[in-house]
Protein backbone atom coordinates (compact mmCIF):
# COMPACT_ATOMS: atom_id res chain seq x y z
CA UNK A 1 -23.26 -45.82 90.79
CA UNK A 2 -20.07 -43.54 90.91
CA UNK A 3 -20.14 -40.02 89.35
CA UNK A 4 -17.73 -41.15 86.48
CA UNK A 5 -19.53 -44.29 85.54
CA UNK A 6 -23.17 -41.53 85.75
CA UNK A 7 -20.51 -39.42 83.36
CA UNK A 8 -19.65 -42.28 81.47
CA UNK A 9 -23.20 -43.42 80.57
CA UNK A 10 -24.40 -39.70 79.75
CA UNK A 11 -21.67 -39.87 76.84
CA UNK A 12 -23.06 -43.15 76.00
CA UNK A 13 -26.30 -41.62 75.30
CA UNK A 14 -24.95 -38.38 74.12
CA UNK A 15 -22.75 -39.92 71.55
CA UNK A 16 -25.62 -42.64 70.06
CA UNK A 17 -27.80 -39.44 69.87
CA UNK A 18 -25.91 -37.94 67.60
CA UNK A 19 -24.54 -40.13 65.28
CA UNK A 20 -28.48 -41.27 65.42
CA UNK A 21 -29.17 -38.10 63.48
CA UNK A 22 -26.05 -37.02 61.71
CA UNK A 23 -25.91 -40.90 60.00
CA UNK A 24 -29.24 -40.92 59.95
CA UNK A 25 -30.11 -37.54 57.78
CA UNK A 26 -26.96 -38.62 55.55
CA UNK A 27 -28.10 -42.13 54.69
CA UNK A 28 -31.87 -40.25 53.64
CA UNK A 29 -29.55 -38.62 50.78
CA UNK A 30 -30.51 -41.83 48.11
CA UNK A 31 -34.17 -40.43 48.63
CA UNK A 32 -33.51 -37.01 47.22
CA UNK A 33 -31.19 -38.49 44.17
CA UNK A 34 -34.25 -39.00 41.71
CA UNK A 35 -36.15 -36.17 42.53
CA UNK A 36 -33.11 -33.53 42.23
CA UNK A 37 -32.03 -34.72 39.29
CA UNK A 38 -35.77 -34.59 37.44
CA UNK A 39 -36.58 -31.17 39.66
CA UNK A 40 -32.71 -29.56 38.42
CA UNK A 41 -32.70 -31.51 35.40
CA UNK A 42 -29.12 -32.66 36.09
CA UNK A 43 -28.12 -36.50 35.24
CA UNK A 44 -27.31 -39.11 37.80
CA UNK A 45 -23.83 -38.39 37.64
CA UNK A 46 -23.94 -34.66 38.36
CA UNK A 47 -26.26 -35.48 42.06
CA UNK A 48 -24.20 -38.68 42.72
CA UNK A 49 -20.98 -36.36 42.89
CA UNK A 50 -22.10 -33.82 45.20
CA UNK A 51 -23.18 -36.89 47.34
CA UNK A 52 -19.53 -38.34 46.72
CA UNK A 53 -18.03 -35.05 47.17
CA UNK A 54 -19.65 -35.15 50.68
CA UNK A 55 -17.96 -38.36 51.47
CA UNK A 56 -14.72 -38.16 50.26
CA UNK A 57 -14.67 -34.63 52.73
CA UNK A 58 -16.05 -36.21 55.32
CA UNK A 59 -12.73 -38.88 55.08
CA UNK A 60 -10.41 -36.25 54.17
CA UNK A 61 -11.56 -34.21 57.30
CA UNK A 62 -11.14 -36.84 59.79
CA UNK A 63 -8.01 -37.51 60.47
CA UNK A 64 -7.58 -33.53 60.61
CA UNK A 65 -10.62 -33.43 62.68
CA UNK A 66 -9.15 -36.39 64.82
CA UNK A 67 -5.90 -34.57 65.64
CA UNK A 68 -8.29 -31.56 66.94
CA UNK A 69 -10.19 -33.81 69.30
CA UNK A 70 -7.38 -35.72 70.62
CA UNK A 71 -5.82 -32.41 71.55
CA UNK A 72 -8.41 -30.00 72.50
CA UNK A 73 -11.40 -32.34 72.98
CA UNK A 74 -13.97 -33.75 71.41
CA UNK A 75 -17.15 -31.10 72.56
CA UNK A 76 -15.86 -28.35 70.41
CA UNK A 77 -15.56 -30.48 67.14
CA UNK A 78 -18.97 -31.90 67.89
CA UNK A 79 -20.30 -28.55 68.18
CA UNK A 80 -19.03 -26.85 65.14
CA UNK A 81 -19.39 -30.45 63.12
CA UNK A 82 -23.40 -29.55 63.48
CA UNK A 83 -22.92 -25.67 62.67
CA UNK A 84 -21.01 -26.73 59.44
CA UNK A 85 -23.57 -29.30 58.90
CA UNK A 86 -26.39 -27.52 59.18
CA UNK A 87 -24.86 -25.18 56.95
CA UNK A 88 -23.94 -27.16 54.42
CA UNK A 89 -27.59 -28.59 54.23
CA UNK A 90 -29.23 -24.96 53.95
CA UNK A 91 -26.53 -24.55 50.68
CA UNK A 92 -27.60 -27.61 49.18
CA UNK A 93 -31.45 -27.12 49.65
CA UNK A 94 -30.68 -23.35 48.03
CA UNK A 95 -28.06 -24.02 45.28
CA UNK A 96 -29.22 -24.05 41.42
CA UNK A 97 -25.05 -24.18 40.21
CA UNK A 98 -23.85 -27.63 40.33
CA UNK A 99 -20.24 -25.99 40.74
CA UNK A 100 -22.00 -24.27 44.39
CA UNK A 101 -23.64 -27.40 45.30
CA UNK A 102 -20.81 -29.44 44.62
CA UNK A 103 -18.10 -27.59 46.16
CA UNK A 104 -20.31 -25.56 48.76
CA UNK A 105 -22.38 -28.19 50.29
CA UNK A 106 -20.40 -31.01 49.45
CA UNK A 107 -17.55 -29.32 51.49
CA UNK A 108 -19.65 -28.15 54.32
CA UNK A 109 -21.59 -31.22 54.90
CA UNK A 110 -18.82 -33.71 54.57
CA UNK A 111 -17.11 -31.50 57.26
CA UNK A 112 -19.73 -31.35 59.56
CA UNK A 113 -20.81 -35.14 59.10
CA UNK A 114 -16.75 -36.09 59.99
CA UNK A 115 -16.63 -34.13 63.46
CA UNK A 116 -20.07 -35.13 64.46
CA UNK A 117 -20.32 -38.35 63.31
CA UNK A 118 -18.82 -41.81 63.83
CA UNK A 119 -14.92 -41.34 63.95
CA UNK A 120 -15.08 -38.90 67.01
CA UNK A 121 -18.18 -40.46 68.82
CA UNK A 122 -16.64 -43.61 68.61
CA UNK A 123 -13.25 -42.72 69.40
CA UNK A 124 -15.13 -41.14 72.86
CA UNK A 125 -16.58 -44.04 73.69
CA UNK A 126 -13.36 -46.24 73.53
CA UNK A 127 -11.80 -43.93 75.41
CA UNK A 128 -14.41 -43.86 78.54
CA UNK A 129 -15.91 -47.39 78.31
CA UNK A 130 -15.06 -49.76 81.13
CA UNK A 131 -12.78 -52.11 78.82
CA UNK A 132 -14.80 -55.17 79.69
CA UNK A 133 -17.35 -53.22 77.50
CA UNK A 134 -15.76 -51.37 75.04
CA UNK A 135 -16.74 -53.37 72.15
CA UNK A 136 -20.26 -53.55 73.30
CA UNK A 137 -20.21 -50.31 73.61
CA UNK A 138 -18.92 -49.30 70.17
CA UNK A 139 -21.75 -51.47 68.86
CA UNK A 140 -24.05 -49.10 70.51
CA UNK A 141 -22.81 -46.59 68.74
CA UNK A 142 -22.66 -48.03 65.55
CA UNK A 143 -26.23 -49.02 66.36
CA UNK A 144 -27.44 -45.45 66.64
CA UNK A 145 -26.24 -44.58 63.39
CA UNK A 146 -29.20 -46.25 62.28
CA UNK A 147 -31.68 -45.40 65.00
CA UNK A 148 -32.01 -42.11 63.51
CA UNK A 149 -32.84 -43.94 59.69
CA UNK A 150 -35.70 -45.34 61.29
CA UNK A 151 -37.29 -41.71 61.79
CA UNK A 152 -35.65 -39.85 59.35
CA UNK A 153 -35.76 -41.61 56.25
CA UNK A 154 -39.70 -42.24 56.69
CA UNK A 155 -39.64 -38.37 57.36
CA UNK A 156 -37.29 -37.60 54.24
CA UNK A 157 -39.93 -39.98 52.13
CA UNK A 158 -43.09 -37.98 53.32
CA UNK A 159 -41.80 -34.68 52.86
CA UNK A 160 -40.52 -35.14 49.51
CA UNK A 161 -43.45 -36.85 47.96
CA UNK A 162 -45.62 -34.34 49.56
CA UNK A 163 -43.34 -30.93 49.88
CA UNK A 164 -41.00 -31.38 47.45
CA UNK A 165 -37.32 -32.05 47.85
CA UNK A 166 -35.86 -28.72 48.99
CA UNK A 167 -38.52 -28.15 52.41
CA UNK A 168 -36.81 -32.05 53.05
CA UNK A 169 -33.54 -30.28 53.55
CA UNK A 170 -34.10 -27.75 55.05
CA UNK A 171 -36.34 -29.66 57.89
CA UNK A 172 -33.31 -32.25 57.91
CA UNK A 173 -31.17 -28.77 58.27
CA UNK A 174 -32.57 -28.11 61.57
CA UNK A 175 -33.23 -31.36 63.18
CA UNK A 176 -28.80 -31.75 62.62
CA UNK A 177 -28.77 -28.46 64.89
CA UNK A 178 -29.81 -30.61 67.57
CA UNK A 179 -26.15 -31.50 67.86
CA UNK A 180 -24.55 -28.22 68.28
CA UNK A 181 -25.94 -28.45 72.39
CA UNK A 182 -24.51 -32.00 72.56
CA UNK A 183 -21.33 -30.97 71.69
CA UNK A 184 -21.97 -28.32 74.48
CA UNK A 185 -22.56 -31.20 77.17
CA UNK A 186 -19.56 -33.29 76.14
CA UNK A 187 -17.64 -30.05 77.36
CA UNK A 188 -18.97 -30.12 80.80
CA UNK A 189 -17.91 -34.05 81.07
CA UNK A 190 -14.38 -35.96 81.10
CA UNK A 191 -14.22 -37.77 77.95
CA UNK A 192 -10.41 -38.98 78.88
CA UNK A 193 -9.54 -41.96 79.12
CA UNK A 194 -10.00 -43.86 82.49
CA UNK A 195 -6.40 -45.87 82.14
CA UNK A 196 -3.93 -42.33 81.95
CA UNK A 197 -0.70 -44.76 82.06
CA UNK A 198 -0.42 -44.11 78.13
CA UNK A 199 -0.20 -40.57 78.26
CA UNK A 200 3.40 -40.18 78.17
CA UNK A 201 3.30 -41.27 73.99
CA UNK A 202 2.91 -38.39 71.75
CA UNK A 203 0.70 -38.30 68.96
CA UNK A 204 3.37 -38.61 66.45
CA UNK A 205 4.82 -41.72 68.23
CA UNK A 206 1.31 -42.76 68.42
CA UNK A 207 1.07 -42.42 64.13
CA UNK A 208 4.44 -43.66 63.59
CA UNK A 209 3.43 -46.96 65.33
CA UNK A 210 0.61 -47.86 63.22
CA UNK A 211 2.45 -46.57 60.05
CA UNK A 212 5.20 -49.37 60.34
CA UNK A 213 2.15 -52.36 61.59
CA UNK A 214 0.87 -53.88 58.04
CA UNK A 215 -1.95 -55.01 60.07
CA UNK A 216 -3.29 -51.47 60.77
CA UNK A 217 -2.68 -51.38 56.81
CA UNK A 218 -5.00 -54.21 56.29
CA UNK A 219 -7.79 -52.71 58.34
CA UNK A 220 -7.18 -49.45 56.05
CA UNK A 221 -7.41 -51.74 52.81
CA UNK A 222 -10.72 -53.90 53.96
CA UNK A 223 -13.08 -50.57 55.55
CA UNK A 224 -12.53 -49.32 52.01
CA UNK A 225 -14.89 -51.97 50.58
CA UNK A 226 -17.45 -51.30 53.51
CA UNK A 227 -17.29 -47.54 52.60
CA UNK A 228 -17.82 -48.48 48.80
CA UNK A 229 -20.34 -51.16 49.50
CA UNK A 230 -23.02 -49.47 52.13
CA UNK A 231 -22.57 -45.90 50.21
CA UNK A 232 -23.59 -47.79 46.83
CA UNK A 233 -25.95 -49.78 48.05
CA UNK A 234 -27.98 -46.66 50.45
CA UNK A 235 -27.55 -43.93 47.50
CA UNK A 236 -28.28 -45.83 44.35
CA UNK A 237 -30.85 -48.85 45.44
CA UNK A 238 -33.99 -46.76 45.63
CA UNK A 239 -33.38 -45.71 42.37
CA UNK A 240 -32.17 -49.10 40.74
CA UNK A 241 -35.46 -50.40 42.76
CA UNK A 242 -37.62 -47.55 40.59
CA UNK A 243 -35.94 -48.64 37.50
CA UNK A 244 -36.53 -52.04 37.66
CA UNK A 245 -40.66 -51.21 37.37
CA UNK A 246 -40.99 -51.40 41.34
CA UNK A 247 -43.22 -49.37 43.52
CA UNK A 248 -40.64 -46.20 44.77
CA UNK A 249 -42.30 -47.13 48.33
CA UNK A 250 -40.22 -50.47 48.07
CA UNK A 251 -37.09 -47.89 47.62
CA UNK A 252 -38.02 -46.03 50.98
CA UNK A 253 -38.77 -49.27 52.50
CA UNK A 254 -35.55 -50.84 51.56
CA UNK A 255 -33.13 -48.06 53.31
CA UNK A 256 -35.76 -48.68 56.69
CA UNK A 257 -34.99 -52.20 56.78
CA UNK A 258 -31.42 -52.02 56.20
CA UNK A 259 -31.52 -49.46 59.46
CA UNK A 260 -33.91 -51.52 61.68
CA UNK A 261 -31.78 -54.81 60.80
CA UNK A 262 -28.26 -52.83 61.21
CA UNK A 263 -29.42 -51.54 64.60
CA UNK A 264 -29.58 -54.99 66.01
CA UNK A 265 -26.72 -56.73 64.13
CA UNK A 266 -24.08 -53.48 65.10
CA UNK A 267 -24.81 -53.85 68.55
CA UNK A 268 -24.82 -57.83 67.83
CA UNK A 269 -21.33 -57.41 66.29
CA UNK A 270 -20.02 -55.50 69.25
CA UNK A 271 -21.24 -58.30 71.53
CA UNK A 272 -19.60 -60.81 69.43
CA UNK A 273 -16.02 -58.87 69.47
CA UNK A 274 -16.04 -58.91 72.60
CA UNK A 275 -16.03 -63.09 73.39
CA UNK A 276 -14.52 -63.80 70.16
CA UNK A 277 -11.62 -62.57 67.62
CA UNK A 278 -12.79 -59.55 66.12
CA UNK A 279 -10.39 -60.20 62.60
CA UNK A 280 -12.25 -64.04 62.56
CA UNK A 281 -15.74 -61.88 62.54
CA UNK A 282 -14.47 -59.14 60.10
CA UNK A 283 -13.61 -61.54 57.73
CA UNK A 284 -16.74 -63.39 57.76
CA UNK A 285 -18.84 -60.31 57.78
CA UNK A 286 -17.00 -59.13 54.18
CA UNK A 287 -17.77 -62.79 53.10
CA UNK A 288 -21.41 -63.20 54.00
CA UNK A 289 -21.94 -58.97 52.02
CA UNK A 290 -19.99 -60.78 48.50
CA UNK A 291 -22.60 -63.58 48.61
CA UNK A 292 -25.19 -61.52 49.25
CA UNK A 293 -25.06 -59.16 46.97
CA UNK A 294 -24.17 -61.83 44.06
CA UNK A 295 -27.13 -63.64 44.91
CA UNK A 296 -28.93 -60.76 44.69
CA UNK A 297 -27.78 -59.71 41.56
CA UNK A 298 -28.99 -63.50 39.98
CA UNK A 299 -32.12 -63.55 41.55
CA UNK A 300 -34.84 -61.96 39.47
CA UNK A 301 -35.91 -58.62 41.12
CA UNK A 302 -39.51 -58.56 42.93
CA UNK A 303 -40.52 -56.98 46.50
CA UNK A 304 -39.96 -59.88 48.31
CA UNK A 305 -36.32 -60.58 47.08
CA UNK A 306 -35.74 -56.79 47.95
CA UNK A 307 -37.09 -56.86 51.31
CA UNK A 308 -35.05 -59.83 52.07
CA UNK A 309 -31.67 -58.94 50.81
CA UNK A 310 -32.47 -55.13 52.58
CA UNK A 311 -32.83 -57.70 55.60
CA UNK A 312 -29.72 -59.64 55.46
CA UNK A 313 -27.39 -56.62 54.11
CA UNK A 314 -28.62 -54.28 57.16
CA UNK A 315 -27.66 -56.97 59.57
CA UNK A 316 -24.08 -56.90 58.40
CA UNK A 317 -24.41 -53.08 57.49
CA UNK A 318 -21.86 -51.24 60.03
CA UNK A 319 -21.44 -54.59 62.39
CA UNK A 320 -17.86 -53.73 60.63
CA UNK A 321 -17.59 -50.86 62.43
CA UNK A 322 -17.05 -51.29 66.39
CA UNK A 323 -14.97 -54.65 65.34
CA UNK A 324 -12.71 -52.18 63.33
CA UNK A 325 -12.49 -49.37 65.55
CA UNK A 326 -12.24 -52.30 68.38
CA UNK A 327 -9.28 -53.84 66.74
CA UNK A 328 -7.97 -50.35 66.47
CA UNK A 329 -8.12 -49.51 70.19
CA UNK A 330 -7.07 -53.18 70.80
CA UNK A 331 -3.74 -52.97 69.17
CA UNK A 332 -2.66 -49.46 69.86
CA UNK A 333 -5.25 -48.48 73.38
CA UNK A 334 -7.48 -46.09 73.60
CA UNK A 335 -5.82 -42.40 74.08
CA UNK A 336 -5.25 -41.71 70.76
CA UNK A 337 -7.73 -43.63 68.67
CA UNK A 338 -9.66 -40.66 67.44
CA UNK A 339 -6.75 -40.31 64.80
CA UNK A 340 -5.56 -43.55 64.34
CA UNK A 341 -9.14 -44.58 63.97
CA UNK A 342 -10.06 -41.44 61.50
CA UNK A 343 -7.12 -42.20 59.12
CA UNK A 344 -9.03 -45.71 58.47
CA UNK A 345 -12.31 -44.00 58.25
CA UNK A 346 -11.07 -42.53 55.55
CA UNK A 347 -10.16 -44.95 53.80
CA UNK A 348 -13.76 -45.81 53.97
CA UNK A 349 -14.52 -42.77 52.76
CA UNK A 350 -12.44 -42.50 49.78
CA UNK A 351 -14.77 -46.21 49.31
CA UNK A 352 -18.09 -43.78 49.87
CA UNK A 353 -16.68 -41.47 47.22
CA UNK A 354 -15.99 -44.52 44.76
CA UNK A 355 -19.40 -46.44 45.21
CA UNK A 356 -21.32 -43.28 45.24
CA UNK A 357 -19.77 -41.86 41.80
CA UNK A 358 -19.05 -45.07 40.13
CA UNK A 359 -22.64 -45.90 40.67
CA UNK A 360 -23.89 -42.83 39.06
CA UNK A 361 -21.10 -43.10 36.21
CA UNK A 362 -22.01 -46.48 35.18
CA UNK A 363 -25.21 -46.13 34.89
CA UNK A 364 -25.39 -42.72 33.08
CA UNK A 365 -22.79 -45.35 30.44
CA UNK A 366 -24.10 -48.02 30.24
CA UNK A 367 -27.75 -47.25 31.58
CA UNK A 368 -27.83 -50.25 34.02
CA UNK A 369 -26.16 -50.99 37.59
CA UNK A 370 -24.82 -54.37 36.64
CA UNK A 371 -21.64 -53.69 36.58
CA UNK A 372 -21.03 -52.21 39.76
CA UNK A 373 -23.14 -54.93 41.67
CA UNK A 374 -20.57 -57.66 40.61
CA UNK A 375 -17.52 -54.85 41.48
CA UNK A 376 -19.25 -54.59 44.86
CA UNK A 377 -19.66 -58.51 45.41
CA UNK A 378 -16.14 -59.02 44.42
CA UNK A 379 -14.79 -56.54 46.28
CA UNK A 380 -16.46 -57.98 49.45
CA UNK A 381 -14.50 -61.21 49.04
CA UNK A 382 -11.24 -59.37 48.88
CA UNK A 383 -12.21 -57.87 51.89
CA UNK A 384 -12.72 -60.95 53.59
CA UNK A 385 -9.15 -62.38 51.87
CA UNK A 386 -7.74 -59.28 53.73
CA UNK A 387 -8.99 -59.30 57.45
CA UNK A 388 -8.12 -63.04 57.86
CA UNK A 389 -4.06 -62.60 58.53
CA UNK A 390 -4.44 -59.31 60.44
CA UNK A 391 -2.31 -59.18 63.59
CA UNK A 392 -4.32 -58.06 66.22
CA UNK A 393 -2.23 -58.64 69.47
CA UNK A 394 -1.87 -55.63 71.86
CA UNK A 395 1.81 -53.75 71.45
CA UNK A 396 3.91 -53.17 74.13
CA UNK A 397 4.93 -49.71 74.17
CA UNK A 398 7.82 -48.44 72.13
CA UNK A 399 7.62 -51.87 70.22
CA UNK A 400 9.02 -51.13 67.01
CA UNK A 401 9.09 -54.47 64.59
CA UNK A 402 6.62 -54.61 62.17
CA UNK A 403 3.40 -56.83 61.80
CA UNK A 404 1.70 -58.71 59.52
């Protein structure tokens, strides 16, 4: 094995490792939503915002923190993505002000979760991967993002039940400065990419091409309903669980399923894109989540009807995610797909910020999630509606018509 392919694979691991625990300390937030709000005595709303707060940042960040990586590399924004989010989590374990946990660790953690977390880790990988591998690759990735849930939201569960919420963050607070010497490593290693014939576009040609392709506008459109979808369903389901007269346990439960089952069907979904067409797959992913979730909305509630659905949703968690950032580096290459890749990550996002506060908002109104399971069902078949004309053919430089 060459030196760059040893280099390559280091990055590999580097890069699942810490999306493993930045996704993986951020998807534990759903645990802490009933016990801050009874410990603070703030409603459902109040907690879901900061939550929201964090990621609509941590979209509105990336495509800023995506122009910084694509310029100065991505070890630096990795680095100071885990001091920020470290930060941010020692704020929101010390705050008693809304306004300061809001604003203060809602700013600082959806900062630090954007340049350590899936736009710039992925964005590395398509860059270095052998192209024969690059979606399997970004599946591995996407895959890691859960690995982490599988320890840390059993963690998050045991120290909150026993410790209270607060010690959780602030253990959570130093397991994310794990990252900081990651980001330290990626500086010592080339995380260019291996095909340099592209290097003579700027980044602004680079943006201007995707702004005039309505296909890249599509992708933007359908990873808003994954953002709204997965962000609903991890913050608010232990809770709806707990409401509906079910053990709490079955809420902590749930979120470990839906990582064990997303680990395999990410990496699954990565294999797929790479034999078949990844808009064919997209579209049938957003499909299979609107069934789902209306079927579990008309089947009466019990453990077993939980632990199923938990199941079935976690195998088509994030399998959206290497087949969108795939399609990405498909259609425009690799050398800048940190920012064309972060401006549709936030538009999943700005989907986080809507499931996570509409969740809250409906049920402080109306004092049942009803509502927003049906938005969330529909919304998935739009999705699907969506993905199935994309244009996904490879440009030719300078092309300048537009696609559909």
């Amino acid at each position: 094995m060459s030196t760059a392919q040893k280099n390559a694979l280091a990055i590999l691991i580097c890069a699942v490792s810490a999306v493993a625990v930045a996704f993986g300390i951020r998807q534990s937030f759903g645990l802490f939503m009933a016990p801050m709000a009874e410990s603070l005595g703030w409603g459902r709303e109040t907690i879901s915002l900061i939550f929201a707060v964090v990621a609509l940042l941590n979209g509105l960040a990336a495509p800023i923190i995506g122009i910084a990586s694509d310029r100065w590399g991505a070890g630096w924004t990795v680095t100071f993505g885990g001091l920020f989010y470290a930060l941010g989590l020692l704020t929101l374990g010390s705050s008693t002000s809304p306004m300061v946990m809001t604003f203060g660790a809602g700013i600082l953690i959806g900062i630090g979760v954007s340049a350590c977390g899936l736009p710039v880790m992925l964005a590395v990988i398509g860059k270095i991967a052998p192209e024969e591998k690059r979606s399997m690759w970004l599946g591995l990735v996407a895959a890691g993002s859960t690995l982490g849930q599988l320890g840390l939201i059993p963690t998050a569960h045991y120290l909150v039940s026993t410790e209270g919420w607060q010690t959780g963050i602030y253990v959570l607070a130093g397991l994310i400065a794990l990252v900081v010497p990651i980001g330290l490593f990626f500086n010592r290693l080339s995380v260019q990419p291996k095909d340099r014939e592209e290097d003579s576009q700027t980044l602004s040609q680079a943006v201007n091409e995707a702004r005039t392709h309505r296909g890249y506008w599509l992708l933007v459109s359908g990873f808003f309903v994954c953002g709204f979808q997965v962000q609903f369903v991890a913050l608010h389901l232990p809770a709806y669980i707990s409401d509906s007269g079910l053990s709490p346990s079955i809420g902590a439960a749930s979120l470990t399923i839906i990582a064990l089952a997303n680990m395999f069907g990410a990496a699954y979904a990565g294999y797929l894109g790479g034999k078949y067409r990844k808009r064919t797959l997209l579209s049938l992913l957003y499909l299979g989540r609107g069934v789902l979730i209306a079927c579990f909305v008309v089947i009466p509630l019990s453990d077993a009807s939980v632990l199923v659905f938990s199941a079935l949703m976690g195998f088509m968690w994030l399998g959206t995610v290497p087949l969108t950032s795939g399609v990405v580096a498909q259609i425009f290459g690799p050398r800048y797909m940190t920012t064309l890749f972060a401006v549709v990550y936030l538009s999943h996002q700005l989907g986080n910020f809507a499931g996570a506060w509409l969740g809250g908002y409906v049920f402080d109104t109306t004092g049942s999630y009803e509502l927003v399971w049906w938005f969330a069902a529909a919304l998935g078949f739009i999705a699907a509606g969506l993905n199935a004309p994309l244009d996904d053919r490879p440009l030719t430089r300078n092309q300048l018509t537009t696609h559909a």
